[in-house]
C-alpha atoms as a PDB file:
ATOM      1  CA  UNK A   1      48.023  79.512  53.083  1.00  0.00           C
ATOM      2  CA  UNK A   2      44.150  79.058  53.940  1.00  0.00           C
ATOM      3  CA  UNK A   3      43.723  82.449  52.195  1.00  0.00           C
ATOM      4  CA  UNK A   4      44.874  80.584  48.858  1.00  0.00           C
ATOM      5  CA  UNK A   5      42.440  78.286  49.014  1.00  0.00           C
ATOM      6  CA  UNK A   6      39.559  80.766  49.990  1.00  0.00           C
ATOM      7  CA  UNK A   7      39.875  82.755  46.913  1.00  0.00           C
ATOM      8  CA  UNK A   8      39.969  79.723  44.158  1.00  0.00           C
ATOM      9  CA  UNK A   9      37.579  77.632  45.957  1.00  0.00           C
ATOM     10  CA  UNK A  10      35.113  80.865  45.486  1.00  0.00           C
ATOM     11  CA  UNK A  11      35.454  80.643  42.155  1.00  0.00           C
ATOM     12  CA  UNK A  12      34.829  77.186  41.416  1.00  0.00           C
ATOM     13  CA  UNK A  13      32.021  76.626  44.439  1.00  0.00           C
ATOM     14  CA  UNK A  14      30.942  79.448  42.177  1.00  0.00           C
ATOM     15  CA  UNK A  15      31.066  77.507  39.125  1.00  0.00           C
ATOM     16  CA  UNK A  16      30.332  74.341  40.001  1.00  0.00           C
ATOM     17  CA  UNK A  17      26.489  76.355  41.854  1.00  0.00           C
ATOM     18  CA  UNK A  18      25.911  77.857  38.690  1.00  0.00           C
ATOM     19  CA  UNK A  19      26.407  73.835  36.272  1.00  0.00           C
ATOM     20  CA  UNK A  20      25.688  71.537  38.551  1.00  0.00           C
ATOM     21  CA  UNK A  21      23.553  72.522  41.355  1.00  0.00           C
ATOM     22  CA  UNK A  22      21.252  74.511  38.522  1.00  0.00           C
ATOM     23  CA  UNK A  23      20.809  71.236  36.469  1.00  0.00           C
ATOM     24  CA  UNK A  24      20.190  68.780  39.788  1.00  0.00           C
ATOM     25  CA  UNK A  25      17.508  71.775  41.065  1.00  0.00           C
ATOM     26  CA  UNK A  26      15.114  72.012  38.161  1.00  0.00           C
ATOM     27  CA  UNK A  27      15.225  68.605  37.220  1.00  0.00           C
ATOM     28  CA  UNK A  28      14.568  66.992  40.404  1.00  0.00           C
ATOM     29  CA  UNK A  29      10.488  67.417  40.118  1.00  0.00           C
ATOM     30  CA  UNK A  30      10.497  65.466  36.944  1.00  0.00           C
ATOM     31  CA  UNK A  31      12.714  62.823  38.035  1.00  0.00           C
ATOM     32  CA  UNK A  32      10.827  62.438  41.479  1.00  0.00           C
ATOM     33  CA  UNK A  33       7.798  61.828  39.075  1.00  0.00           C
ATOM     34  CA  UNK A  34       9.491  59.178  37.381  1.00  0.00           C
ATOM     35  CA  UNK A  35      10.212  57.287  40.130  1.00  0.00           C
ATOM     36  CA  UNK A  36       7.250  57.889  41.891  1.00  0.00           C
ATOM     37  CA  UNK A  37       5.369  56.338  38.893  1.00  0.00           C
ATOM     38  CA  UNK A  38       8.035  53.353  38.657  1.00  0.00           C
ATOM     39  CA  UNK A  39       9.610  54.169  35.823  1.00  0.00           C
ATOM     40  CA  UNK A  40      13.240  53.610  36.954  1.00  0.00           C
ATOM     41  CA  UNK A  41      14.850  53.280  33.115  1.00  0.00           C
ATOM     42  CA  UNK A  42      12.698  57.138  32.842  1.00  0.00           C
ATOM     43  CA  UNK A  43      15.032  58.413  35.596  1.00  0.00           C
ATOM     44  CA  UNK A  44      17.997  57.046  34.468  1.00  0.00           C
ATOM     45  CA  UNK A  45      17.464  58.368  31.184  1.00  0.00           C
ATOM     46  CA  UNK A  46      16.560  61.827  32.975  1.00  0.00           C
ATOM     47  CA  UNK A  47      20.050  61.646  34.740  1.00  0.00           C
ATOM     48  CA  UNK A  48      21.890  60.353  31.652  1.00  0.00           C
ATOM     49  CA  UNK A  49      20.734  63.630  29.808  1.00  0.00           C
ATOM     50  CA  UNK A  50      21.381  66.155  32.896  1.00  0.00           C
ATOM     51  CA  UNK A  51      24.924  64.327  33.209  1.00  0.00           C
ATOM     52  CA  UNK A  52      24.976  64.955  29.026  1.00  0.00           C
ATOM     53  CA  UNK A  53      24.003  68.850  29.674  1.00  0.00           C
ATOM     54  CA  UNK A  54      26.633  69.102  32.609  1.00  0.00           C
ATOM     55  CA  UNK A  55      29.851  67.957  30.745  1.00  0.00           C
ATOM     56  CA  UNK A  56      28.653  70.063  28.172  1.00  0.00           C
ATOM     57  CA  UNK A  57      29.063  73.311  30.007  1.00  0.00           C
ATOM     58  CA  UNK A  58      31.402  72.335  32.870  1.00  0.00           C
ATOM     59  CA  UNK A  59      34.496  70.647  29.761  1.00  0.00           C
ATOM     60  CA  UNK A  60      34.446  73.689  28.367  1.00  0.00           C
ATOM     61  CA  UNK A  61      35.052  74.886  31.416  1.00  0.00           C
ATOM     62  CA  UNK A  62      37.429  73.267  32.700  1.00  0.00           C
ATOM     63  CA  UNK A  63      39.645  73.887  29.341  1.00  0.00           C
ATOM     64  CA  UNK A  64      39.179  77.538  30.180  1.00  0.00           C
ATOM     65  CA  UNK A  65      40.435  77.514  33.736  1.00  0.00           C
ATOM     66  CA  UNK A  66      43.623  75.278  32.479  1.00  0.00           C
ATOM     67  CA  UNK A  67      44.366  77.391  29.379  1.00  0.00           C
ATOM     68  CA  UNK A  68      43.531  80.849  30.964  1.00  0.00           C
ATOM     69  CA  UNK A  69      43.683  79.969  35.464  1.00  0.00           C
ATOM     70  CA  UNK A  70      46.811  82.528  35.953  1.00  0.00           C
ATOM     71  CA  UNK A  71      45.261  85.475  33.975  1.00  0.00           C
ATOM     72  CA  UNK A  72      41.605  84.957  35.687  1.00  0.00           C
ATOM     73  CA  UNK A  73      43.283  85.064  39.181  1.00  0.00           C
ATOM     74  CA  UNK A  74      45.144  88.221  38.316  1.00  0.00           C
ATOM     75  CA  UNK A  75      42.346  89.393  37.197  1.00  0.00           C
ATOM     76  CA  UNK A  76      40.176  88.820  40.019  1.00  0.00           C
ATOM     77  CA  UNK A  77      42.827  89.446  42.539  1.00  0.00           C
ATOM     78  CA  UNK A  78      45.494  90.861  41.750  1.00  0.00           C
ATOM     79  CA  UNK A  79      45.436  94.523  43.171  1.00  0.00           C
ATOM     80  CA  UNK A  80      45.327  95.806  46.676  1.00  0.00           C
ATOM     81  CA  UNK A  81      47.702  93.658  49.067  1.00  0.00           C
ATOM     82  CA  UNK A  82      47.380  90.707  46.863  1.00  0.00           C
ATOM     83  CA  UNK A  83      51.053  90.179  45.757  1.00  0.00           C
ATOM     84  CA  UNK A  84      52.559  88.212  43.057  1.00  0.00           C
ATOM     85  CA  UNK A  85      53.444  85.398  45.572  1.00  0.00           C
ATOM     86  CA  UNK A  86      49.833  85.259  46.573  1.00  0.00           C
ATOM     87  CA  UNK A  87      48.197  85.628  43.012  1.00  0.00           C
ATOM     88  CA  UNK A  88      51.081  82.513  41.698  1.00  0.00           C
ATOM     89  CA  UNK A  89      49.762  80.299  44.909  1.00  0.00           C
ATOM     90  CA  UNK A  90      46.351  80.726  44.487  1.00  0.00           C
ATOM     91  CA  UNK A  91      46.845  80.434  40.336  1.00  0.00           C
ATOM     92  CA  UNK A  92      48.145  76.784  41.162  1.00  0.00           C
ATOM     93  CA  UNK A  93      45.037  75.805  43.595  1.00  0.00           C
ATOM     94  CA  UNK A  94      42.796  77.005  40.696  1.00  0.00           C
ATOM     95  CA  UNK A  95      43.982  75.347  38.538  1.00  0.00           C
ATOM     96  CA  UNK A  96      43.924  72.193  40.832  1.00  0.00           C
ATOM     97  CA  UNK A  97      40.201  72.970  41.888  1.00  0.00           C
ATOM     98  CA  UNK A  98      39.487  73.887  38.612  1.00  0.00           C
ATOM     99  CA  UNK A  99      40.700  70.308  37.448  1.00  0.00           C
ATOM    100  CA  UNK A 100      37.624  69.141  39.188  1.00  0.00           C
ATOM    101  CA  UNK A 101      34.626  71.246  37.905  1.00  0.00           C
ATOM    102  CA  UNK A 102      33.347  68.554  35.578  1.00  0.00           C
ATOM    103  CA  UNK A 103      33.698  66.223  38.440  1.00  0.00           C
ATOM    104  CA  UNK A 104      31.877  68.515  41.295  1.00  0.00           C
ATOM    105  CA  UNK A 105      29.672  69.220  39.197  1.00  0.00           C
ATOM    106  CA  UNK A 106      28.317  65.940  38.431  1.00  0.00           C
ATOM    107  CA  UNK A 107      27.716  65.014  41.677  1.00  0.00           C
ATOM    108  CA  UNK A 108      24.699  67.286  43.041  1.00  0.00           C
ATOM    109  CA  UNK A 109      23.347  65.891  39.339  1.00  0.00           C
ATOM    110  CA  UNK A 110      23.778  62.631  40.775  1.00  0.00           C
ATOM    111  CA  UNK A 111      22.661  62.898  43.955  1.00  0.00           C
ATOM    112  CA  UNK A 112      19.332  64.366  42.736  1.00  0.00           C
ATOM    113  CA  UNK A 113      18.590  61.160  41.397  1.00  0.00           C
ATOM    114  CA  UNK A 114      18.911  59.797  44.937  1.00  0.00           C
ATOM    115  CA  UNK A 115      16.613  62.558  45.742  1.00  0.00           C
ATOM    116  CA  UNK A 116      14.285  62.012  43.499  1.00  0.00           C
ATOM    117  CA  UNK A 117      14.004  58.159  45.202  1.00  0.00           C
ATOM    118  CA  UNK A 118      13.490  59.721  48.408  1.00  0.00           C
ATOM    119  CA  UNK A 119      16.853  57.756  49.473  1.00  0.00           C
ATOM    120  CA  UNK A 120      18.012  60.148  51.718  1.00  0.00           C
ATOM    121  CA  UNK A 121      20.019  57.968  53.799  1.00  0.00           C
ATOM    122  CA  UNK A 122      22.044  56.861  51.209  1.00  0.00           C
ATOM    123  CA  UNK A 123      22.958  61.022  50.378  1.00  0.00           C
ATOM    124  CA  UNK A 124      23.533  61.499  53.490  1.00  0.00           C
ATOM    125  CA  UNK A 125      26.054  58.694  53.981  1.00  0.00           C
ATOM    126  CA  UNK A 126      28.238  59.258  50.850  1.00  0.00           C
ATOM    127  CA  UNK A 127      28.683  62.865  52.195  1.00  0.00           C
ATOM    128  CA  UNK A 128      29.756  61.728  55.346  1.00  0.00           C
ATOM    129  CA  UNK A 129      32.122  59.004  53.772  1.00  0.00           C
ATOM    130  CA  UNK A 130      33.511  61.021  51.199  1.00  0.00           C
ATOM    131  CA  UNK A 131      34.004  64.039  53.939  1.00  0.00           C
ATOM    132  CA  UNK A 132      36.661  61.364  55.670  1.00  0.00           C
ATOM    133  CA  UNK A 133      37.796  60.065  52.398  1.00  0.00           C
ATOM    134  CA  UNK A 134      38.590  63.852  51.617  1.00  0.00           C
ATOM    135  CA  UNK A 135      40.113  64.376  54.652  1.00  0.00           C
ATOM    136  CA  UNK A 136      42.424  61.208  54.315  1.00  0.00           C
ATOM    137  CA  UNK A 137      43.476  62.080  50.350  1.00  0.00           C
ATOM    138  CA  UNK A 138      44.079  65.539  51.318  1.00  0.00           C
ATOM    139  CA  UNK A 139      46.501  64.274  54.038  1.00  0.00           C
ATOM    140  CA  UNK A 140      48.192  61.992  52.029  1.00  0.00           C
ATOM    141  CA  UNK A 141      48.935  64.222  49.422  1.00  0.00           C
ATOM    142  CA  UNK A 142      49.593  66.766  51.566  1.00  0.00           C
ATOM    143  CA  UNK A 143      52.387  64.404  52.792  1.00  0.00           C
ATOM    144  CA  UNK A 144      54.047  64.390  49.138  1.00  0.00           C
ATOM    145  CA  UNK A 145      53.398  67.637  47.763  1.00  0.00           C
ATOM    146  CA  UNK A 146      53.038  70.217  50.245  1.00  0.00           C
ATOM    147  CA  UNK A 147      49.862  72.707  50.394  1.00  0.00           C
ATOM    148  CA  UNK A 148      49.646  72.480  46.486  1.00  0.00           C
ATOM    149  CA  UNK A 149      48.279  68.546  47.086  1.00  0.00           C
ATOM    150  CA  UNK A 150      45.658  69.494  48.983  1.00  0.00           C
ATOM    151  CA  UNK A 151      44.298  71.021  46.236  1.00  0.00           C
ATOM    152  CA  UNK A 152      45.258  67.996  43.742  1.00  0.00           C
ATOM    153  CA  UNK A 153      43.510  65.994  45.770  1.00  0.00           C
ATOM    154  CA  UNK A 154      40.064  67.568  44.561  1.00  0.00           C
ATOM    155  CA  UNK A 155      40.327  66.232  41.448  1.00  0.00           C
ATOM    156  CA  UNK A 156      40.781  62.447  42.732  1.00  0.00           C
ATOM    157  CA  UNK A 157      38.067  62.576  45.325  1.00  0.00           C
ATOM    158  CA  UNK A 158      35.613  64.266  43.048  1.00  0.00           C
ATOM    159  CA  UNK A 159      35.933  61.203  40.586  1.00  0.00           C
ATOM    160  CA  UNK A 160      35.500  58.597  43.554  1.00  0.00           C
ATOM    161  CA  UNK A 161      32.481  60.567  44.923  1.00  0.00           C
ATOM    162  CA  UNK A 162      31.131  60.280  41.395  1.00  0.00           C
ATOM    163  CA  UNK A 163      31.243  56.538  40.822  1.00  0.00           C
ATOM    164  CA  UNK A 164      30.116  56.289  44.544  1.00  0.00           C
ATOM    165  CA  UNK A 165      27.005  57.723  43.553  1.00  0.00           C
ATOM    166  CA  UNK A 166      26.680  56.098  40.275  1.00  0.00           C
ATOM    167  CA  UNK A 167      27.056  52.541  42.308  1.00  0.00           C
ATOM    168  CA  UNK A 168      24.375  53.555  44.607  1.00  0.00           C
ATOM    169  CA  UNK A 169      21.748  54.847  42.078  1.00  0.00           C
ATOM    170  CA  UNK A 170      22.467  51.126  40.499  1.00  0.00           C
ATOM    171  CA  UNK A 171      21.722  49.662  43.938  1.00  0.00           C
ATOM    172  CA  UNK A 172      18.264  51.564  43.718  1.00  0.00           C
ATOM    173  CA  UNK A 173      18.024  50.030  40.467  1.00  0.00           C
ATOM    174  CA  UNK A 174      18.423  53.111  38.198  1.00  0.00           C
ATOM    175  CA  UNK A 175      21.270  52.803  36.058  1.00  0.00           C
ATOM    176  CA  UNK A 176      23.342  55.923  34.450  1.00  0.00           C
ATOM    177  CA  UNK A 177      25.828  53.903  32.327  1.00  0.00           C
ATOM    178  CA  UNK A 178      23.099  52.098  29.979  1.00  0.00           C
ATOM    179  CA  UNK A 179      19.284  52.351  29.359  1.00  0.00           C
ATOM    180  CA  UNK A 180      18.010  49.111  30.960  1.00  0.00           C
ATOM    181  CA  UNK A 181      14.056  48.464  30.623  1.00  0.00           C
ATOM    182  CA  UNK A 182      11.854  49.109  33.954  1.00  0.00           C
END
C-alpha cells in the first residue's frame, strides 16, 4: 500500500537530493553570472557539463538499484514487522523509482538553468503541469497494472519533465543539446 511507496521513495528522494539537487545548488551562482552577463552559449555549456556530471553518478546508480534493489530493501527494512510480502512490494516500487534516478535527477539540474535566468514563471508552471501530468500517468497505469504502475509511471514522467525543461531553456535561448554561439 502507501507504506510501499513511503519507504522506496525515501530512498531515491534520498538519492536523487544527494546527485541532482547538489549539482543544480552550487552551480546556480555561476550560471546566474552567465546569464546575467549575456552569455547564453556560457550557460548552456554550464548545464551541458552539470547534466555530464549527473549521468555520471546517477547511471551508475541506477545499475546498482536494478542489479542489487531486492537485497538493499531487505537490508534497509527487512526486520521488525516488515514481512516478506512487504519487503517483495516495496523491492518492486524501488526498482520502479529507482528506474528514474537519472531522470529526477536531471531535472533540478535543469531547472537551475531556468533559475539562473530569473524565469521563475516558467519553473513554476512545468511543476504545476507535470504535477497533473503525474497525476494522469499514474492513473492510467494504475488502470493496467495495479499499484506496481504507479510506480512505473515515474520513470515515463521523469523523461517528459526532462525534455519539458530542455524545450523551455531553448525558448530562453540557451540550448543543452548543442553549443550554439551567443
Amino acid at each position: 500500500g502507501v507504506s510501499t511507496f513511503y519507504f522506496a521513495i525515501r530512498i531515491v528522494s534520498a538519492a536523487q537530493t544527494i546527485i541532482g539537487v547538489s549539482i543544480a545548488t552550487t552551480s546556480l551562482p555561476a550560471m546566474t553570472e552567465h546569464d546575467l552577463a549575456g552569455h547564453k552559449s556560457r550557460l548552456g555549456s554550464a548545464l551541458r557539463k552539470n547534466l555530464t556530471k549527473t549521468l555520471l553518478v546517477s547511471l551508475p546508480a541506477v545499475l546498482f538499484i536494478v542489479l542489487s534493489h531486492d537485497e538493499i530493501i531487505r537490508l534497509l527494512y527487512g526486520h521488525g514487522s516488515f514481512e516478506a510480502t512487504s519487503i517483495e512490494q516495496t523491492s518492486q516500487v524501488f526498482l520502479w523509482l529507482g528506474l528514474s534516478l537519472a531522470f529526477i535527477s536531471l531535472i533540478p539540474v535543469l531547472e537551475a538553468g531556468l533559475y539562473a535566468q530569473r524565469a521563475y514563471g516558467m519553473v513554476v508552471w512545468s511543476m504545476v503541469t507535470m504535477a497533473f501530468v503525474g497525476v494522469a500517468l499514474s492513473w492510467l497505469f494504475w488502470q493496467v497494472w495495479g499499484l506496481i504502475g504507479i510506480a512505473m509511471s515515474w520513470p515515463v514522467m521523469a523523461i517528459i519533465y526532462v525534455i519539458l525543461i530542455i524545450y523551455l531553456l531553448h525558448q530562453k535561448g540557451v540550448s543543452v543539446l548543442k553549443n550554439h554561439p551567443s
